[in-house]
C-alpha atoms as a PDB file:
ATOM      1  CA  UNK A   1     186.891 149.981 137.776  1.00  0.00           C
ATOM      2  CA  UNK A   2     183.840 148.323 136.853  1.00  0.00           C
ATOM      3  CA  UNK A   3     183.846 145.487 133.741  1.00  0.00           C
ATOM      4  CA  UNK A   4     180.913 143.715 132.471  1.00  0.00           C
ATOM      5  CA  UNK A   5     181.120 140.128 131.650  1.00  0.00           C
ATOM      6  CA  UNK A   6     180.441 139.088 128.037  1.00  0.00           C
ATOM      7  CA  UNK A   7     181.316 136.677 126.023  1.00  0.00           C
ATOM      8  CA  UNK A   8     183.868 138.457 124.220  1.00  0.00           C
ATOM      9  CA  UNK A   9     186.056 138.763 127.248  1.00  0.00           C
ATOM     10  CA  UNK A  10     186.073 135.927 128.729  1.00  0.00           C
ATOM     11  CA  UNK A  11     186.704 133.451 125.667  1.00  0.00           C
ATOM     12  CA  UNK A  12     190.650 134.604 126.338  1.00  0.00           C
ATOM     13  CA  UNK A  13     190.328 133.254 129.524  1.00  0.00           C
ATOM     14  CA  UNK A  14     188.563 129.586 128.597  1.00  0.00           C
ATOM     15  CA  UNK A  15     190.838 128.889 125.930  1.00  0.00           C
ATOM     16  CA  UNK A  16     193.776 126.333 126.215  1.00  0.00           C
ATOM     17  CA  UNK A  17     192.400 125.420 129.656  1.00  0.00           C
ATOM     18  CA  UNK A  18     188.195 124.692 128.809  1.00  0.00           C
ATOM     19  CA  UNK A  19     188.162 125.051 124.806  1.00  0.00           C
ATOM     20  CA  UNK A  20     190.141 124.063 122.191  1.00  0.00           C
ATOM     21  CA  UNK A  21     191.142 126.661 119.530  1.00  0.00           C
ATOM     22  CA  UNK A  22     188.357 125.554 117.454  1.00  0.00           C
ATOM     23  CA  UNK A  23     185.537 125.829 119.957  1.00  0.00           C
ATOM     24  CA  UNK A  24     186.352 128.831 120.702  1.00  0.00           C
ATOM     25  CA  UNK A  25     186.389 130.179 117.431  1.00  0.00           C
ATOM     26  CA  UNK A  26     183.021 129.045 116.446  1.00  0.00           C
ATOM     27  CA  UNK A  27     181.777 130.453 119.819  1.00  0.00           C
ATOM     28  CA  UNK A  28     182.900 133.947 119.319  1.00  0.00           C
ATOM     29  CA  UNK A  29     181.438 133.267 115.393  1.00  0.00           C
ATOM     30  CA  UNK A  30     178.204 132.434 117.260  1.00  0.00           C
ATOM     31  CA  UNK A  31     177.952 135.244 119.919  1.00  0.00           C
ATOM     32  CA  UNK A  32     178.947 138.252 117.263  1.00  0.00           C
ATOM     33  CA  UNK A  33     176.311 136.775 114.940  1.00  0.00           C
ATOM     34  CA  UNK A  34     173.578 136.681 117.661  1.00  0.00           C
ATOM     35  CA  UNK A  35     174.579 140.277 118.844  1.00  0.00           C
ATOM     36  CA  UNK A  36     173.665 141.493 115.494  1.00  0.00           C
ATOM     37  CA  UNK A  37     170.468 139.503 115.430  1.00  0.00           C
ATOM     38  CA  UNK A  38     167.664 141.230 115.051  1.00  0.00           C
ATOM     39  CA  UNK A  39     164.266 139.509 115.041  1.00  0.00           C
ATOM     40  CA  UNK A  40     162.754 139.722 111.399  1.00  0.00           C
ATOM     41  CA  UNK A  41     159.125 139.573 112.714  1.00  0.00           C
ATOM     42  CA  UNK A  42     157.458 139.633 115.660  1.00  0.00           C
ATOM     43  CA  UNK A  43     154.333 139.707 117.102  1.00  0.00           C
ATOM     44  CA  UNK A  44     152.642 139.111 120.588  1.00  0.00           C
ATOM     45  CA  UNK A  45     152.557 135.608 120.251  1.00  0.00           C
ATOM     46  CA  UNK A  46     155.509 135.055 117.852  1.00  0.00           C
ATOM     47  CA  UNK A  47     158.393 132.686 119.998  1.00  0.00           C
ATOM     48  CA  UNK A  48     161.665 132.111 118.328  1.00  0.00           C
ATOM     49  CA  UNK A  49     165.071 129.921 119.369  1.00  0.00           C
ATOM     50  CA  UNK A  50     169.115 130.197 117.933  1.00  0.00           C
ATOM     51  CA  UNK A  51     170.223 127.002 116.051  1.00  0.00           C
ATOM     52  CA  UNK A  52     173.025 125.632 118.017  1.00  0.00           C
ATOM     53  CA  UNK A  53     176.427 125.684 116.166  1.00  0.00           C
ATOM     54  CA  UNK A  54     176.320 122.654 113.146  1.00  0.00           C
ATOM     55  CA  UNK A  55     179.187 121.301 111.936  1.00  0.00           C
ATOM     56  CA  UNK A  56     179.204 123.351 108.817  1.00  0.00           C
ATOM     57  CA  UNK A  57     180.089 126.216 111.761  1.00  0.00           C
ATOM     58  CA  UNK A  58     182.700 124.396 113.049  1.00  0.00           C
ATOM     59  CA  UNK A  59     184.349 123.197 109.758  1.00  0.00           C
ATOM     60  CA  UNK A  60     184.253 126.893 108.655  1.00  0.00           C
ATOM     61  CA  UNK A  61     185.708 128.227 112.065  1.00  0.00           C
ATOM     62  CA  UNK A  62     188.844 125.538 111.456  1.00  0.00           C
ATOM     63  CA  UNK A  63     189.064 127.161 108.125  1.00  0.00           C
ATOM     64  CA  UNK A  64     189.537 130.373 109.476  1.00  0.00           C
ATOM     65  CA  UNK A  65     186.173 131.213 107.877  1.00  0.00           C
ATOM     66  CA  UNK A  66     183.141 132.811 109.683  1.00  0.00           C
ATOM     67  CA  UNK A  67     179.835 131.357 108.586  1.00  0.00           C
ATOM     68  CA  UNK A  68     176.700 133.171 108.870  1.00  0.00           C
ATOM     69  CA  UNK A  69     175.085 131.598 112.157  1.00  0.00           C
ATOM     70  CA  UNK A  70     172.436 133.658 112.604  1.00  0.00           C
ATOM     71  CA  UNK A  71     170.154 133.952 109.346  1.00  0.00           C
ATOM     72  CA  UNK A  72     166.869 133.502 109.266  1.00  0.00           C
ATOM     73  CA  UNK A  73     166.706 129.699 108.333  1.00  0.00           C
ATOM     74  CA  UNK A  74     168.917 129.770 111.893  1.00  0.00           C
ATOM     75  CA  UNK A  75     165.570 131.094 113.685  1.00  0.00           C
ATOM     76  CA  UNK A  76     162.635 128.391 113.953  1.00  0.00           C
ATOM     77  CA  UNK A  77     158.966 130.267 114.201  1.00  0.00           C
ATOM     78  CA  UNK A  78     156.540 129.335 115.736  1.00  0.00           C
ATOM     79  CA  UNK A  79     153.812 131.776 114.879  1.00  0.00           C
ATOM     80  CA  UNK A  80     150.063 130.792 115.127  1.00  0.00           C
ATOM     81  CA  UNK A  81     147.728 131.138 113.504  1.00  0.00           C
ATOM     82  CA  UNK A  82     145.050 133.555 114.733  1.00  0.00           C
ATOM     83  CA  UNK A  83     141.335 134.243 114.255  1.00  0.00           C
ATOM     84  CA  UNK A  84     141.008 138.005 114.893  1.00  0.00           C
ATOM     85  CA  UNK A  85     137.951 140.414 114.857  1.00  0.00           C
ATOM     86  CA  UNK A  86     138.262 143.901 114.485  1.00  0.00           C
ATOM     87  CA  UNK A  87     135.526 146.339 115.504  1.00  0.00           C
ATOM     88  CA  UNK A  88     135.004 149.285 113.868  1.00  0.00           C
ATOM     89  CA  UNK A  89     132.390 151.601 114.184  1.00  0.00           C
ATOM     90  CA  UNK A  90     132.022 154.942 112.139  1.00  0.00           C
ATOM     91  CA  UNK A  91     131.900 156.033 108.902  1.00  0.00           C
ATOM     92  CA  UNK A  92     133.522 154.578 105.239  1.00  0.00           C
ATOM     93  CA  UNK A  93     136.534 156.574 106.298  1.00  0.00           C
ATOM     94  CA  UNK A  94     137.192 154.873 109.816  1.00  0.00           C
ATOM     95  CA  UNK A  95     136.589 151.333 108.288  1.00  0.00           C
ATOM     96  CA  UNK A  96     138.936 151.436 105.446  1.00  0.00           C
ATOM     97  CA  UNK A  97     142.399 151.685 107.316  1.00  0.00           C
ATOM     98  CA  UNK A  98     141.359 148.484 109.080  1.00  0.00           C
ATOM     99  CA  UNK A  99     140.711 146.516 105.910  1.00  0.00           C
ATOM    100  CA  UNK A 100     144.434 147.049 105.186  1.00  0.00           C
ATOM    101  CA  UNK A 101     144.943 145.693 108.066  1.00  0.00           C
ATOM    102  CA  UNK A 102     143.197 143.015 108.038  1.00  0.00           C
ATOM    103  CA  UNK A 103     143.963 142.305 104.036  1.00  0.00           C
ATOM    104  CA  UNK A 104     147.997 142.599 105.348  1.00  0.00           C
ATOM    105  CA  UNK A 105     147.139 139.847 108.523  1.00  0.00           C
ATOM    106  CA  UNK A 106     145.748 137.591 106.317  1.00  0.00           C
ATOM    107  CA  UNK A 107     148.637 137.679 104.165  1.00  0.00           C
ATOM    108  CA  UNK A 108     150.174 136.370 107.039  1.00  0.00           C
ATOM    109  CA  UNK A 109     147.645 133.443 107.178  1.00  0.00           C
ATOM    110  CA  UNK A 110     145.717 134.438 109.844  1.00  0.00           C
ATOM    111  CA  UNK A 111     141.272 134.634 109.759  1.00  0.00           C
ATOM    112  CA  UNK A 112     140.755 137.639 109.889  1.00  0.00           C
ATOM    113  CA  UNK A 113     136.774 139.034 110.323  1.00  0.00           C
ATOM    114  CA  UNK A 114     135.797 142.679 110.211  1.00  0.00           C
ATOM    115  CA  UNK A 115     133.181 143.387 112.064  1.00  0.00           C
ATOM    116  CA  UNK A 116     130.956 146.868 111.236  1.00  0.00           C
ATOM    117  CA  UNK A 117     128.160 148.118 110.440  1.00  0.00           C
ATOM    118  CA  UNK A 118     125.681 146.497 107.657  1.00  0.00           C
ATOM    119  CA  UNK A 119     126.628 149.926 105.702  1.00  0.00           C
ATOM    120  CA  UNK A 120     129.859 149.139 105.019  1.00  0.00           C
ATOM    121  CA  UNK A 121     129.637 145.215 104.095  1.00  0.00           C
ATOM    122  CA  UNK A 122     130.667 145.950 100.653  1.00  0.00           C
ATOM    123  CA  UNK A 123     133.222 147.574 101.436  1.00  0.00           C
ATOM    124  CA  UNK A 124     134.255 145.078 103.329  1.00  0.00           C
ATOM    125  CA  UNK A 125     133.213 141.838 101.332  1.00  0.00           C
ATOM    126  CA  UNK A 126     134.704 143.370  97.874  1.00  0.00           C
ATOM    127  CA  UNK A 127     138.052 143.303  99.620  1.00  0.00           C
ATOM    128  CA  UNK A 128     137.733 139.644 100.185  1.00  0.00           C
ATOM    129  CA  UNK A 129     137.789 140.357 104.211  1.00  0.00           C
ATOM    130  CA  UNK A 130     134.898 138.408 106.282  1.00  0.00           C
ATOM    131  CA  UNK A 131     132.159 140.704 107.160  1.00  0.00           C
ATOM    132  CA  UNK A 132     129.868 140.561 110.508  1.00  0.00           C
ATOM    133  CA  UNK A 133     127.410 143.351 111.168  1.00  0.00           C
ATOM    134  CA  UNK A 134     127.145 145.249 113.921  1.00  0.00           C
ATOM    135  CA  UNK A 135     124.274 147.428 115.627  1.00  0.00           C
ATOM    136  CA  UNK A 136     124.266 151.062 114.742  1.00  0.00           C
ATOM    137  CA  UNK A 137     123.477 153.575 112.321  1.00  0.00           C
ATOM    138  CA  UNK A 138     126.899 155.236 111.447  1.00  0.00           C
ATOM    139  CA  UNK A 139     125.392 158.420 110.154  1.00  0.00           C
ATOM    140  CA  UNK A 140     123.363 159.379 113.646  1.00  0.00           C
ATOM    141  CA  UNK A 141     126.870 158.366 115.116  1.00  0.00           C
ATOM    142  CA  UNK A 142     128.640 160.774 113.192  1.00  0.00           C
ATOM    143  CA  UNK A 143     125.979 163.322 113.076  1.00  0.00           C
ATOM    144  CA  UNK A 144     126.311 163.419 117.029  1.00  0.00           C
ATOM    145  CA  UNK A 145     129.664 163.248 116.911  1.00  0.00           C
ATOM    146  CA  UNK A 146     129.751 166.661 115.434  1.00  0.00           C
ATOM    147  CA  UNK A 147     126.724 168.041 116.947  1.00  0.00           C
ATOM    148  CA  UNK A 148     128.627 167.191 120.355  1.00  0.00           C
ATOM    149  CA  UNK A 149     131.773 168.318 119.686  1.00  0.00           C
ATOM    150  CA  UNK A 150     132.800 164.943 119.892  1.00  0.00           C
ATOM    151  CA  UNK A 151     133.935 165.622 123.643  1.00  0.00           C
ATOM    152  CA  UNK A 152     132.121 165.419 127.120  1.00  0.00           C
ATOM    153  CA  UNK A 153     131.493 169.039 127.648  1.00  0.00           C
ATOM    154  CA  UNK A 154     129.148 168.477 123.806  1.00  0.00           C
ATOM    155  CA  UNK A 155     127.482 166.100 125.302  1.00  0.00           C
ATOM    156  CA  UNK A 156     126.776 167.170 128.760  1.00  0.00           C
ATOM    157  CA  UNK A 157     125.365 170.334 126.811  1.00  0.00           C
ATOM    158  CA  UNK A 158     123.202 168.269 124.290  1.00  0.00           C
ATOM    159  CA  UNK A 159     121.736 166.043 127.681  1.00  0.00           C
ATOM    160  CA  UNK A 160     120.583 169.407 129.574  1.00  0.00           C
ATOM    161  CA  UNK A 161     118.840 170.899 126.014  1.00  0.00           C
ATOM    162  CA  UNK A 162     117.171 167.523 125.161  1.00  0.00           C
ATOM    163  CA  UNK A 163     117.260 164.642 127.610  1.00  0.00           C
ATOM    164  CA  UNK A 164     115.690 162.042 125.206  1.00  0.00           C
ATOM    165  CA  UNK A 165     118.663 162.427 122.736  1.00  0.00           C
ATOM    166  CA  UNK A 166     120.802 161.132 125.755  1.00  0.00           C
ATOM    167  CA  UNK A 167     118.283 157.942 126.164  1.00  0.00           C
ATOM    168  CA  UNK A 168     118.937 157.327 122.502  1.00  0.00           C
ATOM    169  CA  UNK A 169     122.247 157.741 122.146  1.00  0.00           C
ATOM    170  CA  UNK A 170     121.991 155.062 125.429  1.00  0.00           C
ATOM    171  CA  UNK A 171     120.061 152.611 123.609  1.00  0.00           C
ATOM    172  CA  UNK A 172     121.997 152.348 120.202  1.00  0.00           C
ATOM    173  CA  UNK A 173     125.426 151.861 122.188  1.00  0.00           C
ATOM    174  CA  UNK A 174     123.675 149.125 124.047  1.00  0.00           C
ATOM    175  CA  UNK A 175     122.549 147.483 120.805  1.00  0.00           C
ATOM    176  CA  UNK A 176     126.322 148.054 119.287  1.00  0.00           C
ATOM    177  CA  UNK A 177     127.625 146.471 122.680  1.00  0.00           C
ATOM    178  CA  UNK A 178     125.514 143.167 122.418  1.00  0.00           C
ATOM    179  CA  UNK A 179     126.279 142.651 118.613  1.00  0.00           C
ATOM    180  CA  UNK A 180     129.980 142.685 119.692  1.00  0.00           C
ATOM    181  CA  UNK A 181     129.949 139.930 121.307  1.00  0.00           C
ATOM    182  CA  UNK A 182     128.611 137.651 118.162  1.00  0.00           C
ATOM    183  CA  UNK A 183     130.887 139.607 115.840  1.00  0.00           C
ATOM    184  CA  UNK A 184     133.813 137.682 118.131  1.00  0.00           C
ATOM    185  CA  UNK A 185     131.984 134.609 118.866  1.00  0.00           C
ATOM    186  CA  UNK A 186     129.464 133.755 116.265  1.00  0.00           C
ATOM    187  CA  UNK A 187     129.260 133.230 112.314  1.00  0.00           C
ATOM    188  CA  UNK A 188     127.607 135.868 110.106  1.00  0.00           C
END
């Protein structure tokens, strides 16, 4: 049969010979309260480490007591903070979910800029959230969105009855495009 090493099993074994009573109580404290660990937050940059044992562990494991290793004081963050853009384009409706988000990252103490069209600046600015404008007229977005379909079979259809709308549907993404890049590099 097939047995998989943990701690848990082979603590019997290391006592007397490795560990003293003691040590070995404090390490099966330690490795039940890290199983049950879960990380409280997390995020793509968001590193954390254990606390080795202190002797407030130990003294407790001699009492016969089990002390809460793994709280969150135990876990050291190191969590940046971030300057992050978000780029929305569309109408009122698209840009409010992402002002949530942004007003919930900043909570967090990141910078957080939204960056839209000059329609929806107040919006933006009345929910304290840094504003940079992008290229675009939402409403000729939208409108052909819909007269599209808002798929590529729409559009192939609108191209073959009018070419031109194709040219300036062309040009206004182009002008969106180039205004991203000072929405994530430049000041407003």
């Amino acid at each position: 049969s097939t047995s998989t090493f943990t701690m848990e099993n082979a603590l019997p074994l290391l006592k007397g010979d490795f560990l003293s009573e003691e040590a070995a109580k404090v390490l099966t404290s330690t490795q039940r309260n890290i199983s049950k660990m879960a990380l409280i937050e997390a995020g793509s940059n968001c590193n954390f480490s254990y606390t080795t044992p202190t002797l407030a562990h130990t003294a407790a494991a001699e009492e016969g007591r089990n002390h809460q290793c793994a709280s969150y004081d135990d876990l050291d963050f190191i969590s940046p903070k971030l300057n992050i853009c978000i780029l929305v384009m569309g109408t009122h409706g698209d840009v409010l979910p992402f002002c949530n988000l942004a007003k919930r990252l900043q909570a967090s103490g990141h910078r957080v800029r939204i960056a839209t069209h000059e329609s929806h600046r107040q919006t933006v600015d009345s929910r304290s959230i840094e504003f940079y404008p992008l290229a675009g007229d939402p409403k000729k977005l939208s409108q052909w969105t819909v007269q599209s379909g808002g798929n590529l079979q729409g559009e192939l259809r609108a191209g073959v009855k009018d070419p031109s709308i194709l040219k300036k549907k062309d040009q206004m993404l182009r002008e969106i495009f180039k205004s991203c890049w000072g929405a994530v590099s430049g000041v407003d």
